[in-house]
C-alpha atoms as a PDB file:
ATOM      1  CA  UNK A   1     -31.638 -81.394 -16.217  1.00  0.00           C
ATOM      2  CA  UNK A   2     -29.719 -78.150 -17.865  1.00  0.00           C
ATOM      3  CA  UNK A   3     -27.861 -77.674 -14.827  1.00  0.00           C
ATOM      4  CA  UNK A   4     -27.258 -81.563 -14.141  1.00  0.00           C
ATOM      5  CA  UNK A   5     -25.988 -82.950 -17.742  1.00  0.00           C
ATOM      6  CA  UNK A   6     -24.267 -82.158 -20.965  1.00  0.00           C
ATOM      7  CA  UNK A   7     -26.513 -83.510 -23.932  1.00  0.00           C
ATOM      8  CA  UNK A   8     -25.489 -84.307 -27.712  1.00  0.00           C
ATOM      9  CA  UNK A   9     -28.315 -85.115 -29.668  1.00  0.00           C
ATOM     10  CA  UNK A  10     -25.835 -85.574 -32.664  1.00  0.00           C
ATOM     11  CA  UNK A  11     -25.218 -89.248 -32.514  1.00  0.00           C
ATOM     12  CA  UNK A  12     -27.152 -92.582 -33.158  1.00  0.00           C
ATOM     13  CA  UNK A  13     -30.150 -91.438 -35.244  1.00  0.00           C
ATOM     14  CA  UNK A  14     -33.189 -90.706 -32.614  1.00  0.00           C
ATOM     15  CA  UNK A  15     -31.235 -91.330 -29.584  1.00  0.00           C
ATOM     16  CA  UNK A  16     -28.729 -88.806 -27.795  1.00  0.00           C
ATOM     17  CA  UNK A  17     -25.870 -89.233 -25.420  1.00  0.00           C
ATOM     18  CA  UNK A  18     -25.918 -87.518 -21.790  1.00  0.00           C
ATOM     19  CA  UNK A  19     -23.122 -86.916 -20.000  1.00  0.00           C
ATOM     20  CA  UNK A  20     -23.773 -86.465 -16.419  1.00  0.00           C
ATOM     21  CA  UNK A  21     -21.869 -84.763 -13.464  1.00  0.00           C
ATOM     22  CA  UNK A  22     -18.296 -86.068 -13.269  1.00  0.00           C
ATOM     23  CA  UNK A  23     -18.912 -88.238 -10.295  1.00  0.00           C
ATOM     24  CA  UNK A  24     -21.882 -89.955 -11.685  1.00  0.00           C
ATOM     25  CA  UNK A  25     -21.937 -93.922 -12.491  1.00  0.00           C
ATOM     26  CA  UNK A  26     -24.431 -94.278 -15.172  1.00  0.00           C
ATOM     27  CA  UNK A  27     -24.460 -97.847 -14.146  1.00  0.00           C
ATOM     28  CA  UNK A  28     -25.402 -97.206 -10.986  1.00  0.00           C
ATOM     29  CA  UNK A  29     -28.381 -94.635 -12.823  1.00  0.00           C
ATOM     30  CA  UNK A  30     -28.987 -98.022 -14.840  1.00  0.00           C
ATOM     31  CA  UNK A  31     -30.323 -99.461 -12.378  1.00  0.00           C
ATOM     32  CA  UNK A  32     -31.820 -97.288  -9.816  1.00  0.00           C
ATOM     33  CA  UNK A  33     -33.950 -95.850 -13.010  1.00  0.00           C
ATOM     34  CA  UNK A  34     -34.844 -99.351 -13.810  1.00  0.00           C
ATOM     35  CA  UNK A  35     -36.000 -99.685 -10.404  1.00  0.00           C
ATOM     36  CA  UNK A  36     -38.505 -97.016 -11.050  1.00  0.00           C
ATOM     37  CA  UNK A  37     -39.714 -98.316 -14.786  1.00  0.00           C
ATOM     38  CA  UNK A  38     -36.818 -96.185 -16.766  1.00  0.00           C
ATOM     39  CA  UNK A  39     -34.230 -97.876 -18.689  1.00  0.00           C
ATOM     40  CA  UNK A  40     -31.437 -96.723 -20.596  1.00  0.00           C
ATOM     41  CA  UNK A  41     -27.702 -97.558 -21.769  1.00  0.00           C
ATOM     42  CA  UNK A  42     -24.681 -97.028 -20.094  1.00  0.00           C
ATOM     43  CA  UNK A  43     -21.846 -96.184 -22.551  1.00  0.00           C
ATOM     44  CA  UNK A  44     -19.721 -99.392 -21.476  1.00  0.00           C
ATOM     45  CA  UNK A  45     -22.116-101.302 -23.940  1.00  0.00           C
ATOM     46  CA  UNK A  46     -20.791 -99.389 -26.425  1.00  0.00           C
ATOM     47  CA  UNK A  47     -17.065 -98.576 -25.739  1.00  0.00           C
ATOM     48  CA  UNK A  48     -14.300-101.204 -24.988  1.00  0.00           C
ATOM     49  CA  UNK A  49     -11.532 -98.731 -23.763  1.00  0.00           C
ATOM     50  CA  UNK A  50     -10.550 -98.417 -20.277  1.00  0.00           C
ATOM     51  CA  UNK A  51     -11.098 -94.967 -20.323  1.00  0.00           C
ATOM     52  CA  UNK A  52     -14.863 -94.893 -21.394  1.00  0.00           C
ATOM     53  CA  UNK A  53     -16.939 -92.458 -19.875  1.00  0.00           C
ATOM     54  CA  UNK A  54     -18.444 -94.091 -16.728  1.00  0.00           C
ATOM     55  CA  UNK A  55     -20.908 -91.033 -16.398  1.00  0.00           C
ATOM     56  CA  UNK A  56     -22.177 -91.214 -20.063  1.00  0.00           C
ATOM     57  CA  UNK A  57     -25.423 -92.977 -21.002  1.00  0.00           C
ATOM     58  CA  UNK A  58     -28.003 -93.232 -23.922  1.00  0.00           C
ATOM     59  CA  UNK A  59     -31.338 -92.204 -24.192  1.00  0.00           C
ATOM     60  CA  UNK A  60     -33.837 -92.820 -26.692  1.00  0.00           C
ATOM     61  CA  UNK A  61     -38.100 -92.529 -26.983  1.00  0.00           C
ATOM     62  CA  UNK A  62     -38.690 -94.284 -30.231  1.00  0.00           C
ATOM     63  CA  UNK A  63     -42.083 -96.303 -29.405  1.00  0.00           C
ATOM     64  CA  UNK A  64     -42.416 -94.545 -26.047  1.00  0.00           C
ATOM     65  CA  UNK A  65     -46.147 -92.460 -26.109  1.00  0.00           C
ATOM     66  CA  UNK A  66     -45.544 -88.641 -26.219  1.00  0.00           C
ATOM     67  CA  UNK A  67     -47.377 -88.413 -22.702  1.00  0.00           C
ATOM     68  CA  UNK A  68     -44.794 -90.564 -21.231  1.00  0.00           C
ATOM     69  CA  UNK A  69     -41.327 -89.451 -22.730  1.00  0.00           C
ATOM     70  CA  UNK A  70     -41.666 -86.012 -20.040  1.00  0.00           C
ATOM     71  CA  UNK A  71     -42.571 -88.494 -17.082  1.00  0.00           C
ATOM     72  CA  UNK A  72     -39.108 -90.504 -18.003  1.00  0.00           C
ATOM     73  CA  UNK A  73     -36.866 -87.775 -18.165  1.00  0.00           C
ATOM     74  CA  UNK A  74     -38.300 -86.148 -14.687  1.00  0.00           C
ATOM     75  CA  UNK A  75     -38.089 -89.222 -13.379  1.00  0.00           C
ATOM     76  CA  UNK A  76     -34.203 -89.858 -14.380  1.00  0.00           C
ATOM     77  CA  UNK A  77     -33.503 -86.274 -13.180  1.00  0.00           C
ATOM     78  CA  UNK A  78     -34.573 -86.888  -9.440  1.00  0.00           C
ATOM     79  CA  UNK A  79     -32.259 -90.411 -10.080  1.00  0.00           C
ATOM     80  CA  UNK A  80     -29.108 -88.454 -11.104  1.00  0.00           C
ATOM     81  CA  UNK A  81     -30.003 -85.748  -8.635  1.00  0.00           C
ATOM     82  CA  UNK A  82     -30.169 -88.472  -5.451  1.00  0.00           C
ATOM     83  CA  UNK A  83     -27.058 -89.658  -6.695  1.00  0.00           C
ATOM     84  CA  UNK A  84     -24.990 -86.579  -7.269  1.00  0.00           C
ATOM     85  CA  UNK A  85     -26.501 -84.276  -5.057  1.00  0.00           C
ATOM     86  CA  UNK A  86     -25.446 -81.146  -7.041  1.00  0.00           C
ATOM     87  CA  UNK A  87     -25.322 -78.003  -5.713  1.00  0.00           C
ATOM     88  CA  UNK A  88     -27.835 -76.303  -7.114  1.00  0.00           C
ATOM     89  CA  UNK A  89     -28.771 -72.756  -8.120  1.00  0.00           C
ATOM     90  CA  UNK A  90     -31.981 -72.097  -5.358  1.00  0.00           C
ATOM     91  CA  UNK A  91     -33.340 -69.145  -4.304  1.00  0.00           C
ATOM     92  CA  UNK A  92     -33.938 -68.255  -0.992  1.00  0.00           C
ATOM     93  CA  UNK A  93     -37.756 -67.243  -0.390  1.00  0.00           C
ATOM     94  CA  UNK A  94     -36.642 -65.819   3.094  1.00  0.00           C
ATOM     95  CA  UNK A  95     -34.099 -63.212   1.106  1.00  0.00           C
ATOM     96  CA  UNK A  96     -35.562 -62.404  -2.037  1.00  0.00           C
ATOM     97  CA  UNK A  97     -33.226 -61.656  -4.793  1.00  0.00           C
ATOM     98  CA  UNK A  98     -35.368 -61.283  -7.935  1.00  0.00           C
ATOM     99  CA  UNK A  99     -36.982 -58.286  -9.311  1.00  0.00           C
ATOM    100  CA  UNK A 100     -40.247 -56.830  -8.004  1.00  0.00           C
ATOM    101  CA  UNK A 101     -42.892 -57.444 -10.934  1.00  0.00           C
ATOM    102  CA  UNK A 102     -43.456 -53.955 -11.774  1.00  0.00           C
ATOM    103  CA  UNK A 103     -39.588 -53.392 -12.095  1.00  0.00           C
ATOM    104  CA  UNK A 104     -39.228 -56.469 -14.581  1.00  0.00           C
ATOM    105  CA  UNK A 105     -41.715 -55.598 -16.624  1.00  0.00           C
ATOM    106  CA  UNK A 106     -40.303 -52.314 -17.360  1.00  0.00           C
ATOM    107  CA  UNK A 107     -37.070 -53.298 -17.695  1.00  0.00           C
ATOM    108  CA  UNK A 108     -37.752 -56.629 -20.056  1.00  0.00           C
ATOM    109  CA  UNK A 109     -40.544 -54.779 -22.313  1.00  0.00           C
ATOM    110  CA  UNK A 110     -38.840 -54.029 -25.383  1.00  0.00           C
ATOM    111  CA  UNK A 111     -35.641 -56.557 -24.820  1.00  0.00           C
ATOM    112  CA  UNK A 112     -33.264 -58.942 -26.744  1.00  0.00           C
ATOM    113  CA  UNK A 113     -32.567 -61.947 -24.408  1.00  0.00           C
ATOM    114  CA  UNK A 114     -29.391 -64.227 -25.674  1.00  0.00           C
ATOM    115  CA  UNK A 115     -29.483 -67.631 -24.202  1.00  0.00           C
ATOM    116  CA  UNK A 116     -28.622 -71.660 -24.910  1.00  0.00           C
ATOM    117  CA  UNK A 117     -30.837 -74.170 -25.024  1.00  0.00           C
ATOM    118  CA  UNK A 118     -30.062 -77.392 -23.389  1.00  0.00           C
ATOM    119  CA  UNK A 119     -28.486 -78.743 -26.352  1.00  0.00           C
ATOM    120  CA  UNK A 120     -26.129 -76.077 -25.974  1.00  0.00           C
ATOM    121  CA  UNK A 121     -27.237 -74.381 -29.089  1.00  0.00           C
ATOM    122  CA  UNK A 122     -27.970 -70.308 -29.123  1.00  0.00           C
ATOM    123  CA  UNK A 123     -31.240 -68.748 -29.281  1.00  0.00           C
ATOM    124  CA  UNK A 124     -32.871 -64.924 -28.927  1.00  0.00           C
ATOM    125  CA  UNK A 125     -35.886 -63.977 -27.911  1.00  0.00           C
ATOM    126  CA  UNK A 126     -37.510 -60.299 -28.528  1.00  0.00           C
ATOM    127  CA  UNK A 127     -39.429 -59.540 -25.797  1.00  0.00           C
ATOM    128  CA  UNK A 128     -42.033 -56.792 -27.147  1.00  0.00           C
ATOM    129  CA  UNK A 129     -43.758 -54.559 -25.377  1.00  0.00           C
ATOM    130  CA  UNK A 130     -46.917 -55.032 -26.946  1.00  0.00           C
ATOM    131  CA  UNK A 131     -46.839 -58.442 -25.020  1.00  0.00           C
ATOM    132  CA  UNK A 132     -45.957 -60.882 -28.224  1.00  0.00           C
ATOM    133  CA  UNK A 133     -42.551 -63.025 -28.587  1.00  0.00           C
ATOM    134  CA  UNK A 134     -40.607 -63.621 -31.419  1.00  0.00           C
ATOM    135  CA  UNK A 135     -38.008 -66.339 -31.311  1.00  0.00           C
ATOM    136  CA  UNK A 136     -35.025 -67.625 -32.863  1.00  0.00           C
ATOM    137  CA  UNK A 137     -32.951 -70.191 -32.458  1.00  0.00           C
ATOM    138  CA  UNK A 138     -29.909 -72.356 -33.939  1.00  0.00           C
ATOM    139  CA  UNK A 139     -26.881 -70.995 -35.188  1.00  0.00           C
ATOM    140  CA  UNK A 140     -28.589 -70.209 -38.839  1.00  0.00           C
ATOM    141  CA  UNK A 141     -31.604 -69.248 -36.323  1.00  0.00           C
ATOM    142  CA  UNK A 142     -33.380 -72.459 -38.800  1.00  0.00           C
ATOM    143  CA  UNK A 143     -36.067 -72.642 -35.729  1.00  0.00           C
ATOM    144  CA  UNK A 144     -38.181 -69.850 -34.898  1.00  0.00           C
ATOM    145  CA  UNK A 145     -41.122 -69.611 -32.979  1.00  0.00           C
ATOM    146  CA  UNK A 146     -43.988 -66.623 -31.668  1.00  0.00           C
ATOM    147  CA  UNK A 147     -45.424 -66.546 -28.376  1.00  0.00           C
ATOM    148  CA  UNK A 148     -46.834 -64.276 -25.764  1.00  0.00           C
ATOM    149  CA  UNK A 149     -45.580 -62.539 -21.947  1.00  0.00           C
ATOM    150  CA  UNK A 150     -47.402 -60.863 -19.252  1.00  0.00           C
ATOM    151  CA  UNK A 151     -46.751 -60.567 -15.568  1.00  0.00           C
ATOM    152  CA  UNK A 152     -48.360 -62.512 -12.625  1.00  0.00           C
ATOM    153  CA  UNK A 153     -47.263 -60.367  -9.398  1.00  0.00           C
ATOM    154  CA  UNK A 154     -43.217 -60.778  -9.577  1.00  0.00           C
ATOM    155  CA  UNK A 155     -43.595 -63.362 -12.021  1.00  0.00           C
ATOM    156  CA  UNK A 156     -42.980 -63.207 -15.352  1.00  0.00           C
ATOM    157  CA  UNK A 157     -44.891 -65.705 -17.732  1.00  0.00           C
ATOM    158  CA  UNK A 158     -44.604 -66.715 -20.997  1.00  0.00           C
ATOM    159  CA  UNK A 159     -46.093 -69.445 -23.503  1.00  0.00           C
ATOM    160  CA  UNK A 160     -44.723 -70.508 -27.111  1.00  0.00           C
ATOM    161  CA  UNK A 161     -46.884 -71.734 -29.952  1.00  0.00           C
ATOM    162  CA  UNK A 162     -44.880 -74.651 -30.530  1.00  0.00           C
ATOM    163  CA  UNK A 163     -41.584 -74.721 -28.472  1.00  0.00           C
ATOM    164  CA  UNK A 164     -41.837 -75.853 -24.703  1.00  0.00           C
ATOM    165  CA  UNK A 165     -45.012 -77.891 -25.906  1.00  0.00           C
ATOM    166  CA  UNK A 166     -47.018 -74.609 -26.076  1.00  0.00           C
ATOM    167  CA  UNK A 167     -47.375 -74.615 -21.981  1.00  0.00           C
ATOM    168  CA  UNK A 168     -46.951 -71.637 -20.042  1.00  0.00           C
ATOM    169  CA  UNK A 169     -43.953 -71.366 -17.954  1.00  0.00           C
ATOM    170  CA  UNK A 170     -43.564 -68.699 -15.034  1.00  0.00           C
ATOM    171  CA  UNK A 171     -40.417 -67.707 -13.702  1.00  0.00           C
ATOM    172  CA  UNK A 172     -39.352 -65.378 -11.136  1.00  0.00           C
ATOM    173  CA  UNK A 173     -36.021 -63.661 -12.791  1.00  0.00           C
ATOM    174  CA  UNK A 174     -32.447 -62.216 -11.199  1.00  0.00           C
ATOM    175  CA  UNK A 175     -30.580 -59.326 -13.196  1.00  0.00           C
ATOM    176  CA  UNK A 176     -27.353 -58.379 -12.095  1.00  0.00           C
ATOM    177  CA  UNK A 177     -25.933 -56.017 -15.154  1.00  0.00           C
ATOM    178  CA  UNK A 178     -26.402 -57.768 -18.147  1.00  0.00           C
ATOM    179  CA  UNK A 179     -26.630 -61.315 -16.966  1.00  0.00           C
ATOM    180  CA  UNK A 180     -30.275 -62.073 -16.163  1.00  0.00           C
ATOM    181  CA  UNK A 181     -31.628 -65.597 -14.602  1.00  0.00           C
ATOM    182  CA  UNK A 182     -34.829 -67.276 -14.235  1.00  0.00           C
ATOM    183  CA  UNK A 183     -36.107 -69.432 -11.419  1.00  0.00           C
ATOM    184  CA  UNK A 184     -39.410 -72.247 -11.842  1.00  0.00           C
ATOM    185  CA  UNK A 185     -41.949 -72.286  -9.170  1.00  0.00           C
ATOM    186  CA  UNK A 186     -39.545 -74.562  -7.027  1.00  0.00           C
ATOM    187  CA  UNK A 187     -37.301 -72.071  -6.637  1.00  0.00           C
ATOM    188  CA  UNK A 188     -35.021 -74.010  -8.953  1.00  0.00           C
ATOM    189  CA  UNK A 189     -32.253 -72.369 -11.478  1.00  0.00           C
ATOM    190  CA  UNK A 190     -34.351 -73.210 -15.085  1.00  0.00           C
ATOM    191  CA  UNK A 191     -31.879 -71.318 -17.361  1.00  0.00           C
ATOM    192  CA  UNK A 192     -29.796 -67.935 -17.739  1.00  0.00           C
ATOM    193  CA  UNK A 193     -28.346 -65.807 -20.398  1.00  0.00           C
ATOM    194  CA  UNK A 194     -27.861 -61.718 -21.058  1.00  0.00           C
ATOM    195  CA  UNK A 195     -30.389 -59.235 -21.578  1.00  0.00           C
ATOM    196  CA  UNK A 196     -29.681 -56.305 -24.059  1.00  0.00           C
ATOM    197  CA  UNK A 197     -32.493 -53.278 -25.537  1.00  0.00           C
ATOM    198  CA  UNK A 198     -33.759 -54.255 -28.772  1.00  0.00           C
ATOM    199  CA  UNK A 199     -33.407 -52.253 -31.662  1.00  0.00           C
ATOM    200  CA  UNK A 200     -35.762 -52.074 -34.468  1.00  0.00           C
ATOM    201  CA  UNK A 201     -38.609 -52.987 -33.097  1.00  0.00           C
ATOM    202  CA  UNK A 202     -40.357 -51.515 -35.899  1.00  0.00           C
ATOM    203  CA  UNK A 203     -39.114 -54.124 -37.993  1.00  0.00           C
ATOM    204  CA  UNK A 204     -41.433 -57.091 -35.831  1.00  0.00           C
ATOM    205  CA  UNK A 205     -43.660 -59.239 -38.017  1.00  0.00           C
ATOM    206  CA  UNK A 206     -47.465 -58.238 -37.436  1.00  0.00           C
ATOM    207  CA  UNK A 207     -49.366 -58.561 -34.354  1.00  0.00           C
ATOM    208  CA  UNK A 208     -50.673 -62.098 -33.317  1.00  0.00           C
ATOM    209  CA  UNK A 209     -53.765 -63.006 -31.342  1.00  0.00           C
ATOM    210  CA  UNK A 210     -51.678 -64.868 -28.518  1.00  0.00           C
ATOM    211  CA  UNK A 211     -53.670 -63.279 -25.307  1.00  0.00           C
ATOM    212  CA  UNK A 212     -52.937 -65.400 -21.766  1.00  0.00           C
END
């Protein structure tokens, strides 16, 4: 969804606004997700103007089961997707691109990673090379988190204690200079930012029992 929509999660209490690609009709999303057991809002309910935002719509999970909200949203990507068709960030398995494992774990052990979350809001992550995670996020960093890395072949895995639902996630990563990438399973873009050493490390909060 990242690469697909713009998200504010500012408005209307527990429900934020999603702005999708420019030739999207979230009326036309209205009703092929309601075809499929989603339903949302389309901003004309909620603007009289001529020049509302035809790709805007609302989305709430108040009352919706936790198991179910992740099922909704996948579900309304593959919608939007199917109705956009995006060109999207792939990989090509045929002409690998990313880093060989051994060379990512060198060169990420002991890193600062700057990167947005899909609210659009900042957040670091020190990558230490003892294998732990520290990070922060926000622009007074106001949510932080610890987790744990280690490398699978050319991937590189990770898994937070509380962010991401505490699942493991396994990525195969692009670096070109600064700017570093990472790819899900699918061969999908998940997310991108810049990579930088990290100073200090002697400064990181005491080791945690987070072992794969």
């Amino acid at each position: 969804m990242p690469q697909l929509v713009a998200i504010d999660p500012r408005a209307n209490g527990s429900a934020i606004w999603v702005e999708g690609p420019p030739d999207l009709s979230a009326r036309q999303l209205a009703n092929e997700a309601a075809k499929r057991g989603v339903l949302i809002e389309p901003a004309d309910r909620f603007y009289s103007t001529s020049t509302r935002a035809e790709n805007c719509f609302r989305m709430g999970v108040t009352g919706i089961p936790h198991a179910r909200i992740r099922e909704g949203v996948t579900v309304l990507a593959e919608v939007v997707q199917s109705l956009t068709q995006p060109r999207l960030d792939r990989l090509d398995p045929a002409r690998p691109t990313w880093l060989p494992g051994g060379d990512l774990e060198a060169l990420i052990s002991g890193a600062k990673l700057l990167c947005r979350t899909a609210y659009g809001d900042p957040y670091e992550v020190d990558v230490l090379p003892d294998g732990r995670l520290i990070g922060k996020a926000g622009y007074a960093h106001e949510d932080c988190d610890v987790g744990a890395w280690w490398m699978e072949g050319d991937y590189w895995c990770r898994r937070w204690t509380e962010w991401s639902y505490g699942e493991t996630a396994r990525f195969l990563t692009v670096v070109e200079g600064d700017q570093i990438r990472w790819y899900r399973n699918d061969h999908l873009l998940f997310n991108r930012g810049i990579i930088k050493p990290l100073a200090g490390l002697s400064d990181a909060t005491e080791p945690l029992n987070l072992a794969p």
